[in-house]
PDB file of N, CA and C in Angstrom:
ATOM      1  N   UNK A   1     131.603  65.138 102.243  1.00  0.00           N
ATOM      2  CA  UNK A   1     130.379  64.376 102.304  1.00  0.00           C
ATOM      3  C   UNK A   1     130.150  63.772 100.930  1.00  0.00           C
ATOM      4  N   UNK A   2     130.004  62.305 101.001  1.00  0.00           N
ATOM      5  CA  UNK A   2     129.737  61.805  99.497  1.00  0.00           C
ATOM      6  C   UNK A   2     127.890  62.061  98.882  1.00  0.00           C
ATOM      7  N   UNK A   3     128.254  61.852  97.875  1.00  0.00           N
ATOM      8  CA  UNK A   3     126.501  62.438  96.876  1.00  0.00           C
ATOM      9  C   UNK A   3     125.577  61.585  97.527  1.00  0.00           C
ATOM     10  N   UNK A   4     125.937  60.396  98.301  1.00  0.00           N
ATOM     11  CA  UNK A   4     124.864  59.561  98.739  1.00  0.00           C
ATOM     12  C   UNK A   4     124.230  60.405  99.914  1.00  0.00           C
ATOM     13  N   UNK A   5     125.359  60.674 100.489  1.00  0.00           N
ATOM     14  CA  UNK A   5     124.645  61.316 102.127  1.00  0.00           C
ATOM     15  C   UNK A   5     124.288  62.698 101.997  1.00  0.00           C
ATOM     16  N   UNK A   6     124.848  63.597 100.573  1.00  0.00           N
ATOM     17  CA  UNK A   6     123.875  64.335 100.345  1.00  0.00           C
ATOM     18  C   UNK A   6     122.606  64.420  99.972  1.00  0.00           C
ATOM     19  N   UNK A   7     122.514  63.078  99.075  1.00  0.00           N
ATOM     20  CA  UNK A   7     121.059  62.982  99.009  1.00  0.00           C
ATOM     21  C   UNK A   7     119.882  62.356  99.965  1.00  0.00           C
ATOM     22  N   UNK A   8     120.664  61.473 101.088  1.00  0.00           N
ATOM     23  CA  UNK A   8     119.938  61.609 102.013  1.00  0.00           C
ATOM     24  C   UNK A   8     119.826  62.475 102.558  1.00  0.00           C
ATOM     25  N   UNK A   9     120.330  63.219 103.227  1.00  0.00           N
ATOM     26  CA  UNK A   9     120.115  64.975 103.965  1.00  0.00           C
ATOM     27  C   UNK A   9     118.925  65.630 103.270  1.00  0.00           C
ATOM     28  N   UNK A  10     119.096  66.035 101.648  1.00  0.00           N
ATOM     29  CA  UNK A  10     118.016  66.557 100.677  1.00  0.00           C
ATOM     30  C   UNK A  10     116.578  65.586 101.389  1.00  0.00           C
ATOM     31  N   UNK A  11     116.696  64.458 101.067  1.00  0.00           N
ATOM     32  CA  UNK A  11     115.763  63.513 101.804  1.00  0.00           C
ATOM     33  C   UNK A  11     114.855  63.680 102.907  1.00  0.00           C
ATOM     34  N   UNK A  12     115.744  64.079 103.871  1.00  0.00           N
ATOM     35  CA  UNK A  12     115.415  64.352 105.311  1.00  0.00           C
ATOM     36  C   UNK A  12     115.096  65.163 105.269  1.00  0.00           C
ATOM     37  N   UNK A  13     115.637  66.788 104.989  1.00  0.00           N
ATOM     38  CA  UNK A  13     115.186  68.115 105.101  1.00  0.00           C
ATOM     39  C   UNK A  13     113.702  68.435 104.126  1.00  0.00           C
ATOM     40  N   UNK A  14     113.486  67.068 103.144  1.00  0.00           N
ATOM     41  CA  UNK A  14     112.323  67.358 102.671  1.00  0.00           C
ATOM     42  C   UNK A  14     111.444  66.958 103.070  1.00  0.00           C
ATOM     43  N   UNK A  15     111.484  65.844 103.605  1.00  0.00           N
ATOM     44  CA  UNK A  15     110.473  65.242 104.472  1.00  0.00           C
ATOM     45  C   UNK A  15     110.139  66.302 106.016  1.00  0.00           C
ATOM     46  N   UNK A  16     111.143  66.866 106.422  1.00  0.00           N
ATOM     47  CA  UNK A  16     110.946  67.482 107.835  1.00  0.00           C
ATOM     48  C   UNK A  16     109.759  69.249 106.931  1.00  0.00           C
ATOM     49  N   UNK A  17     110.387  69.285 106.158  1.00  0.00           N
ATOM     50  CA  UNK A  17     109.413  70.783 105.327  1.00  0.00           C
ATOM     51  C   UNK A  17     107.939  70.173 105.420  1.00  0.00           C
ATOM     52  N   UNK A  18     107.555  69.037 105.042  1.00  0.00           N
ATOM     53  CA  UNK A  18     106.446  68.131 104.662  1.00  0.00           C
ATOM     54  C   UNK A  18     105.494  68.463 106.075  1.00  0.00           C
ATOM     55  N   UNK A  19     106.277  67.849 106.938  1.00  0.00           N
ATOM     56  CA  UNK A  19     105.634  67.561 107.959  1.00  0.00           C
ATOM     57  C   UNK A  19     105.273  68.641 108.889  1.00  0.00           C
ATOM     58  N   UNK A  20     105.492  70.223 108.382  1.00  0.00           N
ATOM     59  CA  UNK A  20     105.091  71.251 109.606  1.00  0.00           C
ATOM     60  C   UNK A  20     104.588  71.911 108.405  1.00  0.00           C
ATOM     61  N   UNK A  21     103.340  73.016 109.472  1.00  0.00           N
ATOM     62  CA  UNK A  21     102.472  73.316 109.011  1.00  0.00           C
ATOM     63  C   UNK A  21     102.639  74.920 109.501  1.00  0.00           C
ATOM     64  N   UNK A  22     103.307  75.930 108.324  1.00  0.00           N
ATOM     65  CA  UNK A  22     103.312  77.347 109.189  1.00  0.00           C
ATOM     66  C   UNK A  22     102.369  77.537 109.760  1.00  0.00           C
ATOM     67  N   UNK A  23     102.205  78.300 110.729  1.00  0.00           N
ATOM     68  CA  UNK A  23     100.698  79.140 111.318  1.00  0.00           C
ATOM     69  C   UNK A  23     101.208  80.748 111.716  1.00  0.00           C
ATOM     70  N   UNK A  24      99.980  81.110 110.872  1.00  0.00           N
ATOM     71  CA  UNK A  24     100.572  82.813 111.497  1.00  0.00           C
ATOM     72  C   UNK A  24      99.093  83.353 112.162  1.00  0.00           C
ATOM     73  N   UNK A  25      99.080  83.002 113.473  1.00  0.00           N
ATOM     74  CA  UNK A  25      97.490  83.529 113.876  1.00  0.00           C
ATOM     75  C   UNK A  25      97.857  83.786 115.397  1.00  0.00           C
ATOM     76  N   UNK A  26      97.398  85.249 115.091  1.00  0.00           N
ATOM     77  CA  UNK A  26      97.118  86.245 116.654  1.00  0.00           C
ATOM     78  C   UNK A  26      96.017  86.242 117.470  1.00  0.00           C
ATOM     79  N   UNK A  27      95.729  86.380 118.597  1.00  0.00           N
ATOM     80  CA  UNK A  27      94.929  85.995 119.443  1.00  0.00           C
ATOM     81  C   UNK A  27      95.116  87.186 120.941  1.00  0.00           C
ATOM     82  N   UNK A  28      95.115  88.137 120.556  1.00  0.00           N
ATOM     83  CA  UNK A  28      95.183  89.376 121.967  1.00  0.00           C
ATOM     84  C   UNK A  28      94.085  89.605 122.318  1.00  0.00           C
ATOM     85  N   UNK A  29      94.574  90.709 123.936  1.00  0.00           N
ATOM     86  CA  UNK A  29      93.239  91.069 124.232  1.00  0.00           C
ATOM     87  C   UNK A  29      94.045  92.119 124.997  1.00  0.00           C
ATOM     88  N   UNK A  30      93.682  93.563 124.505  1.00  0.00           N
ATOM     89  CA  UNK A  30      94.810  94.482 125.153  1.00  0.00           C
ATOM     90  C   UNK A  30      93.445  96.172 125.101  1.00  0.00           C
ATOM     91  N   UNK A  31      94.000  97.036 125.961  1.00  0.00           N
ATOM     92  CA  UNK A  31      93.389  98.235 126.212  1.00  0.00           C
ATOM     93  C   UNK A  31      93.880  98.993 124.711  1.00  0.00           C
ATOM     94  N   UNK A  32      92.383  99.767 124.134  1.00  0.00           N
ATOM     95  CA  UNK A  32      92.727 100.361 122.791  1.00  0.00           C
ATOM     96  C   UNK A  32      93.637 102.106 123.756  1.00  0.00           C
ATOM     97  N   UNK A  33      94.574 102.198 122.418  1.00  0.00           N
ATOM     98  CA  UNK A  33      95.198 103.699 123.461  1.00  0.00           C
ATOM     99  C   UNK A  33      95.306 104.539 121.768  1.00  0.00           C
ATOM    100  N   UNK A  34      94.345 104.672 121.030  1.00  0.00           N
ATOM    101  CA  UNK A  34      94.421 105.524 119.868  1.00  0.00           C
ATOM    102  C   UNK A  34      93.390 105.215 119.330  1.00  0.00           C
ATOM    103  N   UNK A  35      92.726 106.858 118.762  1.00  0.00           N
ATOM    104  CA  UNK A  35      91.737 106.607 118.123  1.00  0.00           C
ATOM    105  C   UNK A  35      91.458 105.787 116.753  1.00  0.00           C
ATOM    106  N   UNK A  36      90.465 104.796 116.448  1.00  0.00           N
ATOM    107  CA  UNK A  36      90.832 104.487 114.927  1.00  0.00           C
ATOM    108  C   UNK A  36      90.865 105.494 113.993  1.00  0.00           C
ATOM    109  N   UNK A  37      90.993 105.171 112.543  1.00  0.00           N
ATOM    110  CA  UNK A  37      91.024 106.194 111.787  1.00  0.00           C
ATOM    111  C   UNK A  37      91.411 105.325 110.602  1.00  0.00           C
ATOM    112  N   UNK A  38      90.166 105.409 109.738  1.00  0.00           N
ATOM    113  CA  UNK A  38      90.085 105.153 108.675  1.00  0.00           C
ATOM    114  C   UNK A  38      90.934 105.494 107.310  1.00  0.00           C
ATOM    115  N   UNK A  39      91.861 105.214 106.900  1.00  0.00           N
ATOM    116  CA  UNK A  39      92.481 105.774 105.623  1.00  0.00           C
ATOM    117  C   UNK A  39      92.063 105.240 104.499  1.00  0.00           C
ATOM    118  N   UNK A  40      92.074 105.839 103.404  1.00  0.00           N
ATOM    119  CA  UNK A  40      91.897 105.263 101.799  1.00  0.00           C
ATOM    120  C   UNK A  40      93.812 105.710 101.423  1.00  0.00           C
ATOM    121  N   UNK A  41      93.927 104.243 101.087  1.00  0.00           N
ATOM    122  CA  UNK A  41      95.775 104.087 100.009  1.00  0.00           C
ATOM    123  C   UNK A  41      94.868 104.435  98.717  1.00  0.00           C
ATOM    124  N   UNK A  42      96.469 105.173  98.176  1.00  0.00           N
ATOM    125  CA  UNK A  42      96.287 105.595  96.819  1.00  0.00           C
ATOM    126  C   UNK A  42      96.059 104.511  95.347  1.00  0.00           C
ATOM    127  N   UNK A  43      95.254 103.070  95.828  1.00  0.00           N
ATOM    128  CA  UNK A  43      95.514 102.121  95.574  1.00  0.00           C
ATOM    129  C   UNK A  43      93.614 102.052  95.226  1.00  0.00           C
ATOM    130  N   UNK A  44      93.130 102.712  96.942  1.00  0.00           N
ATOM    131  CA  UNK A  44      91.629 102.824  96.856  1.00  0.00           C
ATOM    132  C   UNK A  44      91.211 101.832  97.497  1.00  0.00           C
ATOM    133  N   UNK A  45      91.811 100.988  98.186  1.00  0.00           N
ATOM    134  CA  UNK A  45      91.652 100.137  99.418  1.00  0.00           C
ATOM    135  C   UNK A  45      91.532 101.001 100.591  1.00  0.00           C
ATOM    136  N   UNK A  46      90.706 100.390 101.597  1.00  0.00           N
ATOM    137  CA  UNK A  46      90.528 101.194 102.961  1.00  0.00           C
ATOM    138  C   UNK A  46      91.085 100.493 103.886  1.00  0.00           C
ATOM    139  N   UNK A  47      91.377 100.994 105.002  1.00  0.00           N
ATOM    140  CA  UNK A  47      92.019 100.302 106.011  1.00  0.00           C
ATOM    141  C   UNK A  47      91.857 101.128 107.655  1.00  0.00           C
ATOM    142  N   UNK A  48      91.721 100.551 108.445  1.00  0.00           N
ATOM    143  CA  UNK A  48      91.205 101.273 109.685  1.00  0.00           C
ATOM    144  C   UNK A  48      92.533 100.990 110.655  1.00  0.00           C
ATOM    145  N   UNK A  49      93.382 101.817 111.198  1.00  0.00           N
ATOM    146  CA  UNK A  49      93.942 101.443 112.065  1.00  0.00           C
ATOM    147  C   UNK A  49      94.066 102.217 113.528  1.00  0.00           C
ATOM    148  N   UNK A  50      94.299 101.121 114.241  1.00  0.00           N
ATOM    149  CA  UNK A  50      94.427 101.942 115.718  1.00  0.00           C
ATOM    150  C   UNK A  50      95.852 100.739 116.561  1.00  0.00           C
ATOM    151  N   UNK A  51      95.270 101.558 117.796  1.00  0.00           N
ATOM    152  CA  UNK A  51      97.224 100.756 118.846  1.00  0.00           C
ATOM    153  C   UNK A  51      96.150 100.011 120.091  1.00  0.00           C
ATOM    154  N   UNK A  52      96.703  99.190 120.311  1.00  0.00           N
ATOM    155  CA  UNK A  52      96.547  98.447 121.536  1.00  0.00           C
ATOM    156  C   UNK A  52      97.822  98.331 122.275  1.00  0.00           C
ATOM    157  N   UNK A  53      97.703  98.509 123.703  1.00  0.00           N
ATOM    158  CA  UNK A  53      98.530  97.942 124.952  1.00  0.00           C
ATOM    159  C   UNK A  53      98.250  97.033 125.049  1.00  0.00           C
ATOM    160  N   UNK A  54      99.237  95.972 125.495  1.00  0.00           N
ATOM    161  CA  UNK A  54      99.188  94.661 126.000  1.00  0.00           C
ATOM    162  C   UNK A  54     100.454  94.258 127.017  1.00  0.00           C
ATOM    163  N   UNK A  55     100.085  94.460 128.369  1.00  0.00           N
ATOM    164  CA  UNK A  55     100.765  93.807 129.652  1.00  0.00           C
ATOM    165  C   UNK A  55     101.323  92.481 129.872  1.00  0.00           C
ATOM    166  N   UNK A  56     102.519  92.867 130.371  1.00  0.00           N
ATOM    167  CA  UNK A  56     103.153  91.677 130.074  1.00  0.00           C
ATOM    168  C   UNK A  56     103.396  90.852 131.447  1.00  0.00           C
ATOM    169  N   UNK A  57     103.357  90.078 131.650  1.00  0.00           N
ATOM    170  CA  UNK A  57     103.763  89.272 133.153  1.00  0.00           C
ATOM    171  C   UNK A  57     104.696  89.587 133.350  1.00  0.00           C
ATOM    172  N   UNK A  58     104.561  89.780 135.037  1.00  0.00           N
ATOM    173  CA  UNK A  58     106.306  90.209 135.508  1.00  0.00           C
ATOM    174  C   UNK A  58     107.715  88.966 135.553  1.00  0.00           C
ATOM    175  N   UNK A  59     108.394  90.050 134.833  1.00  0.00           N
ATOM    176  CA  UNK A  59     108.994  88.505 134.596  1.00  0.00           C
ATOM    177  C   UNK A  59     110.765  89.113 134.991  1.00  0.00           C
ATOM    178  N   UNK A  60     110.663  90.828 135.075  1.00  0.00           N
ATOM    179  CA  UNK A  60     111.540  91.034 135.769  1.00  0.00           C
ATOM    180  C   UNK A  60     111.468  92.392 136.886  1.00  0.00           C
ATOM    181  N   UNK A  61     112.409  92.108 137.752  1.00  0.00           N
ATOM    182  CA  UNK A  61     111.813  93.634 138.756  1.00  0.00           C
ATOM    183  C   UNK A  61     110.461  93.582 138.505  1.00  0.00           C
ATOM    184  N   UNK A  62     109.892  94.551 139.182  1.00  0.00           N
ATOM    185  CA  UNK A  62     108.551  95.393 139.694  1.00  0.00           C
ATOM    186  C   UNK A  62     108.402  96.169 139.007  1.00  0.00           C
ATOM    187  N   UNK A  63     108.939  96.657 137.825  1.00  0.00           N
ATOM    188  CA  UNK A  63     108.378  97.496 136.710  1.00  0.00           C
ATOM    189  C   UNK A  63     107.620  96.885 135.755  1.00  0.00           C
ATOM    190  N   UNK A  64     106.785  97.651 135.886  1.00  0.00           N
ATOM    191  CA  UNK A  64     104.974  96.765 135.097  1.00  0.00           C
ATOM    192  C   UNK A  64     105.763  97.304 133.216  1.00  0.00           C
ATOM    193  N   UNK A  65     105.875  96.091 132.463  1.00  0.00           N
ATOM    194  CA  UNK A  65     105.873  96.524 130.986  1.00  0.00           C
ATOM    195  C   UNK A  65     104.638  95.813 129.951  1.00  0.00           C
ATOM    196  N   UNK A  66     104.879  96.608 129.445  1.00  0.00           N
ATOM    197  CA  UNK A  66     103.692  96.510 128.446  1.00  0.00           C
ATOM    198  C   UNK A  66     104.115  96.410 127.210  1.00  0.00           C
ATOM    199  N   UNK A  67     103.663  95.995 125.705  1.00  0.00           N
ATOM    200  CA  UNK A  67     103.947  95.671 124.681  1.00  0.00           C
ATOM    201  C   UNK A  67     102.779  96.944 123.804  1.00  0.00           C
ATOM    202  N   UNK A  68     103.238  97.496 123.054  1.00  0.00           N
ATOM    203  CA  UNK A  68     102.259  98.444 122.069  1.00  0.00           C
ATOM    204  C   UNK A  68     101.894  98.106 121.054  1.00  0.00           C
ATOM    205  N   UNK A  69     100.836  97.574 119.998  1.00  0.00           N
ATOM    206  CA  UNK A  69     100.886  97.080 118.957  1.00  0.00           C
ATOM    207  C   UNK A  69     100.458  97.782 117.901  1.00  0.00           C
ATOM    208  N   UNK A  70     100.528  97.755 116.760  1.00  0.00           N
ATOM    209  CA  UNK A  70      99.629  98.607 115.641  1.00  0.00           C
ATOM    210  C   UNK A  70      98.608  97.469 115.369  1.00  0.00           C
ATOM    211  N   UNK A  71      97.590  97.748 114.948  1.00  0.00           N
ATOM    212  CA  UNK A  71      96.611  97.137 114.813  1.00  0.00           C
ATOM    213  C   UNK A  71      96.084  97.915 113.005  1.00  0.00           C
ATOM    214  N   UNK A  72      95.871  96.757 111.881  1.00  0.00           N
ATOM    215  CA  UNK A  72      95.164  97.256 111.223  1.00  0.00           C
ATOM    216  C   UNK A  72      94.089  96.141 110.086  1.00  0.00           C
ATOM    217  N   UNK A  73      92.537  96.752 110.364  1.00  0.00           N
ATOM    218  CA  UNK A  73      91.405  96.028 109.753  1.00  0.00           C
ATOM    219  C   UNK A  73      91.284  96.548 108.672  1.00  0.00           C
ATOM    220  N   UNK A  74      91.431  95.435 107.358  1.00  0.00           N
ATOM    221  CA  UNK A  74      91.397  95.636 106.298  1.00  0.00           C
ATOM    222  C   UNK A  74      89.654  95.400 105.780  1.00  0.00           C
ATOM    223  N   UNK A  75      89.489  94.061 106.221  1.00  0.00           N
ATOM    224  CA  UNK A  75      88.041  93.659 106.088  1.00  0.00           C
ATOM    225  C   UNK A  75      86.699  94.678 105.752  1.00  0.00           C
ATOM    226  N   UNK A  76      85.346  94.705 105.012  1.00  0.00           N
ATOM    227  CA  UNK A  76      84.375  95.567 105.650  1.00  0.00           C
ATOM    228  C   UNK A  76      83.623  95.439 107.361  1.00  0.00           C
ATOM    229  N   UNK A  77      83.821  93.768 107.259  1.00  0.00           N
ATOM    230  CA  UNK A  77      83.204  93.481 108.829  1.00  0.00           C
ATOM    231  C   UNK A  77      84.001  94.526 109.953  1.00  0.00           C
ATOM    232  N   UNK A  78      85.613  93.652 109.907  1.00  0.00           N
ATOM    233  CA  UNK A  78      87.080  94.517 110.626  1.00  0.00           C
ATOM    234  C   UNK A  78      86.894  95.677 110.790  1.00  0.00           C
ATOM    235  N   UNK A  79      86.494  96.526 109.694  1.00  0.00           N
ATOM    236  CA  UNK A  79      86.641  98.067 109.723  1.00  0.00           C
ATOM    237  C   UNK A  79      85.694  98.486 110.606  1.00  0.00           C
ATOM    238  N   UNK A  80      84.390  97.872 110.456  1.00  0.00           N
ATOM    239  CA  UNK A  80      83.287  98.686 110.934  1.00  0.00           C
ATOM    240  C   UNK A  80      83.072  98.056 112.193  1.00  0.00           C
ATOM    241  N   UNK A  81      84.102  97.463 112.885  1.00  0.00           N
ATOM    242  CA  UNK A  81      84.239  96.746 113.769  1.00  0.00           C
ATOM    243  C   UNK A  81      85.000  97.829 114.801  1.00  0.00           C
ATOM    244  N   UNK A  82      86.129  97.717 114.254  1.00  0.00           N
ATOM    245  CA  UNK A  82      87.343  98.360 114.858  1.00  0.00           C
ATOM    246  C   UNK A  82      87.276 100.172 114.564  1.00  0.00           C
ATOM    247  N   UNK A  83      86.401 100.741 113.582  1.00  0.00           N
ATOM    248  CA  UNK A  83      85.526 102.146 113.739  1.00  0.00           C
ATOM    249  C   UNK A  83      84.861 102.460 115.450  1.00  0.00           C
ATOM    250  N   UNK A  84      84.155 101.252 115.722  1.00  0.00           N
ATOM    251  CA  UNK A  84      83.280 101.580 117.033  1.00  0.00           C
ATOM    252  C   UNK A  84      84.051 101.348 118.536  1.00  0.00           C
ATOM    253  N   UNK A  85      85.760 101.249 118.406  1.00  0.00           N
ATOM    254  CA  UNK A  85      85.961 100.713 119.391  1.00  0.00           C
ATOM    255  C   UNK A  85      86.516 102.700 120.447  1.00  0.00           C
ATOM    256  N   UNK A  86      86.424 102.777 121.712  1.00  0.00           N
ATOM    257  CA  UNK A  86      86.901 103.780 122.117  1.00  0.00           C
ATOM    258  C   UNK A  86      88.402 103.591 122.480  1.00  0.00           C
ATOM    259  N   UNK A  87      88.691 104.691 122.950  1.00  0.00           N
ATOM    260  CA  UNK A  87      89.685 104.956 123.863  1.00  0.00           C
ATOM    261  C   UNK A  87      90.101 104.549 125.179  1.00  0.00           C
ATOM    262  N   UNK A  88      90.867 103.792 125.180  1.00  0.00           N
ATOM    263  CA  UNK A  88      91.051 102.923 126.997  1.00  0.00           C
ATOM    264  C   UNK A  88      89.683 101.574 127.176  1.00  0.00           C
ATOM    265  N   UNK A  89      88.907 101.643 126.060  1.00  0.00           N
ATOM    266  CA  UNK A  89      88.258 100.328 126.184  1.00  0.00           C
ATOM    267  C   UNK A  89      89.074  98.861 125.950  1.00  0.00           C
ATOM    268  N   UNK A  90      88.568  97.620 126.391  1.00  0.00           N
ATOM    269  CA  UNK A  90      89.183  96.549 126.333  1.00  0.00           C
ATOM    270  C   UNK A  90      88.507  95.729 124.877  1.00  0.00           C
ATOM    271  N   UNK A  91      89.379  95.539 124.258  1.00  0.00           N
ATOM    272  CA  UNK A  91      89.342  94.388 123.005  1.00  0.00           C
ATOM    273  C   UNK A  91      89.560  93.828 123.118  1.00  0.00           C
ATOM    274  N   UNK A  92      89.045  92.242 121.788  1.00  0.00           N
ATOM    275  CA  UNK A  92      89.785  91.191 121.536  1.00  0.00           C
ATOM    276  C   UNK A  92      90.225  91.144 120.167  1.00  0.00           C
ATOM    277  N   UNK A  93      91.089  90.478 120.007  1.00  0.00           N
ATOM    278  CA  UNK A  93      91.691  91.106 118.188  1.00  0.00           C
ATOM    279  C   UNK A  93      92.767  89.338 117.876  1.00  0.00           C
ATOM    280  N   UNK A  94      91.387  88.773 116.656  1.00  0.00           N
ATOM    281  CA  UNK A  94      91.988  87.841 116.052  1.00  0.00           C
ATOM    282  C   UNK A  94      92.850  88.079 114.484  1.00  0.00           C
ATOM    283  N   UNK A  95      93.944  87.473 114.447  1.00  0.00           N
ATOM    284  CA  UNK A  95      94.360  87.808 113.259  1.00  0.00           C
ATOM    285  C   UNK A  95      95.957  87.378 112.937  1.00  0.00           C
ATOM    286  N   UNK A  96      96.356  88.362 112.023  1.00  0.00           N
ATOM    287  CA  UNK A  96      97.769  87.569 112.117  1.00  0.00           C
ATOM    288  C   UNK A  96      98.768  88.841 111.669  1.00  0.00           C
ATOM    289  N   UNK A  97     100.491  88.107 111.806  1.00  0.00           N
ATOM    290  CA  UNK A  97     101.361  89.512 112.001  1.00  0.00           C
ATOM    291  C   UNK A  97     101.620  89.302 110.569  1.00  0.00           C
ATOM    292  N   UNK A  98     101.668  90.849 109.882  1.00  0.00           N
ATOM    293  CA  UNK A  98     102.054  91.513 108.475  1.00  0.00           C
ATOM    294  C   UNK A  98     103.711  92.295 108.580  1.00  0.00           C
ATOM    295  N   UNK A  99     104.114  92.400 107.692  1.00  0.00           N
ATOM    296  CA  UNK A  99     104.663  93.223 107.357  1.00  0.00           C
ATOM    297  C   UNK A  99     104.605  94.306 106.391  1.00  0.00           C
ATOM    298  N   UNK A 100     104.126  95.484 106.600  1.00  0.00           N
ATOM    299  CA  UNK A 100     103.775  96.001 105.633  1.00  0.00           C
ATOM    300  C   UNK A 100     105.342  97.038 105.014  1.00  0.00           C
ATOM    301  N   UNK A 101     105.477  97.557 103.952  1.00  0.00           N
ATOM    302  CA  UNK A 101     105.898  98.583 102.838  1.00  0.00           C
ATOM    303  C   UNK A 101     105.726  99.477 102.244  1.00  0.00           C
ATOM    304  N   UNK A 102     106.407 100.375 102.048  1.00  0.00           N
ATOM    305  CA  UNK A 102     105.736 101.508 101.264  1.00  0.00           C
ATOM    306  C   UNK A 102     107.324 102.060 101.020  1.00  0.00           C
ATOM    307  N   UNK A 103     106.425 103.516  99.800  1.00  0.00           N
ATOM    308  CA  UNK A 103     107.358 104.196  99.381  1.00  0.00           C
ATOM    309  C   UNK A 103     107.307 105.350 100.327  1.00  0.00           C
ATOM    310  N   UNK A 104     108.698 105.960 101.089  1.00  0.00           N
ATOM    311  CA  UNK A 104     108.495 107.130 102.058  1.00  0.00           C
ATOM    312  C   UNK A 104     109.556 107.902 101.205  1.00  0.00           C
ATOM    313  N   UNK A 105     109.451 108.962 101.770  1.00  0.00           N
ATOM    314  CA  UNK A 105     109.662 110.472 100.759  1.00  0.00           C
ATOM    315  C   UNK A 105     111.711 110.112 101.548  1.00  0.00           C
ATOM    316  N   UNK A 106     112.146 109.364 102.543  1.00  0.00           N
ATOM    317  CA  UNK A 106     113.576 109.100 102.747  1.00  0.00           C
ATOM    318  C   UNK A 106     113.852 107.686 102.095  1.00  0.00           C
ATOM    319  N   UNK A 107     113.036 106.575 100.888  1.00  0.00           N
ATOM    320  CA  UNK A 107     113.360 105.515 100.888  1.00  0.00           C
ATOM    321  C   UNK A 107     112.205 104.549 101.115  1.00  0.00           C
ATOM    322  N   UNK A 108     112.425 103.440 100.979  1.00  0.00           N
ATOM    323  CA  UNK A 108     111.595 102.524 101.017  1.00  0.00           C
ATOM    324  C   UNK A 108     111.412 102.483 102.677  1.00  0.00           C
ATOM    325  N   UNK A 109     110.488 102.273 103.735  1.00  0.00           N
ATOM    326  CA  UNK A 109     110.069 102.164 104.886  1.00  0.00           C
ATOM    327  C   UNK A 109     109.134 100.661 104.941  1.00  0.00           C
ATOM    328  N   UNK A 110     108.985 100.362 106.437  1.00  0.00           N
ATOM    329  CA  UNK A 110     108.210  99.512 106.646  1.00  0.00           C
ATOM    330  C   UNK A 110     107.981  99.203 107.995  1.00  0.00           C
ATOM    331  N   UNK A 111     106.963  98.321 108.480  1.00  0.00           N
ATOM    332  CA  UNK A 111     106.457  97.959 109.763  1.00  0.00           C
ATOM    333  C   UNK A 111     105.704  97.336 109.933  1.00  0.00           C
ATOM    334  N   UNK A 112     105.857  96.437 111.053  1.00  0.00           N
ATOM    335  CA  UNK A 112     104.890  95.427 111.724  1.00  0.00           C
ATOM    336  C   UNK A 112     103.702  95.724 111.823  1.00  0.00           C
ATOM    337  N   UNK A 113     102.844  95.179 111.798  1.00  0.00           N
ATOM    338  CA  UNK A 113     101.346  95.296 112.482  1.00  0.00           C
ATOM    339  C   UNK A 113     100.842  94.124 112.111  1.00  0.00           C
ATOM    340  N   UNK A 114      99.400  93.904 113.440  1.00  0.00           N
ATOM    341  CA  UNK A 114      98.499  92.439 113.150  1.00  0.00           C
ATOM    342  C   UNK A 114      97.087  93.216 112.221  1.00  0.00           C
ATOM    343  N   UNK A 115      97.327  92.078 111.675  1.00  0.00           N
ATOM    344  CA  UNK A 115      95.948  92.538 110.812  1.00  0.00           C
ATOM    345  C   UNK A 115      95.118  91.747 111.152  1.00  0.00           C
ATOM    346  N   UNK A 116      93.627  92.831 111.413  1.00  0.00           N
ATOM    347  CA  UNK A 116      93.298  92.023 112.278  1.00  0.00           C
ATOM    348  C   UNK A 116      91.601  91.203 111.237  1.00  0.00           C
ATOM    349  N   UNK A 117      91.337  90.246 111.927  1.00  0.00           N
ATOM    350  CA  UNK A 117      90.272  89.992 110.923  1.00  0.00           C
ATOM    351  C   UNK A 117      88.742  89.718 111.399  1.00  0.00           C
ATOM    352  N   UNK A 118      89.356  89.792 113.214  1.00  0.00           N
ATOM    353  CA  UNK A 118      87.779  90.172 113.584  1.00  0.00           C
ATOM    354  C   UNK A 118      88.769  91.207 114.926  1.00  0.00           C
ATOM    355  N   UNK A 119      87.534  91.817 114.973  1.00  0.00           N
ATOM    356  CA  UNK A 119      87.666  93.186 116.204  1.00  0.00           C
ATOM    357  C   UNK A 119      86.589  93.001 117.542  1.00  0.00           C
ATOM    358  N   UNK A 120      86.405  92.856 118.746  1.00  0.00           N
ATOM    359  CA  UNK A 120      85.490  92.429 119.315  1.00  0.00           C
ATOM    360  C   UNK A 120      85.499  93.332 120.514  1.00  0.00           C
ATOM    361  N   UNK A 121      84.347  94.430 121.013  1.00  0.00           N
ATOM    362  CA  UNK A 121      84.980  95.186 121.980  1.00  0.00           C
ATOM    363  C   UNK A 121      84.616  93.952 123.577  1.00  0.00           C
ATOM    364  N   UNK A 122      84.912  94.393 124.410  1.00  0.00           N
ATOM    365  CA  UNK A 122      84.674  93.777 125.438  1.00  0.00           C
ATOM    366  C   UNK A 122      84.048  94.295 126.603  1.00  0.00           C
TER     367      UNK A 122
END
């Protein structure tokens, strides 16, 4: 490939970056199946987390599946939001997917969860 049509390509692929706009925003509405529970990190941040089910359309066989999520409200609103929700009640949970990290006593660990930034029971 000559330097010209590399620099058109550079060209193109910069213009195509330009023109999209990431979005990272969640939007569920699933049965809570764990109690919340407030933690303080050794950091002194609080954080409330609990699990939601979320059903999935049948999309194969007659076996009903479901999706499990971690759910965690960092917010003061979030927390004291997602504090009042029960067990087997129905939510709505706006927010977006994290990856979180840490140090675990086998290695560095990590895991998904939506963080959520409003909690809404239903």
């Amino acid at each position: 490939m000559g330097k010209s049509n590399t620099k058109s390509l550079k060209k193109i692929k910069d213009l195509q970056a330009e023109t999209f706009i990431p979005v990272n925003e969640v939007f569920l509405v699933g049965r809570v199946t764990s109690l919340a529970i407030e933690k303080e990190l050794p950091s002194g941040d609080k954080v409330v987390e609990f699990r939601v089910v979320i059903g999935r359309d049948k999309s194969r066989g007659t076996k009903k599946e479901v999706d499990s999520l971690d759910i965690a409200a960092w917010s003061s609103k979030a927390r004291k939001s997602a504090l009042s929700v029960k067990i087997d009640s129905w939510v709505e949970i706006h927010g977006s997917v994290r990856r979180r990290f840490w140090r675990a006593p086998t290695g560095l660990a990590s895991r998904w969860q939506v963080e959520a930034s409003e909690v809404v029971r239903l």
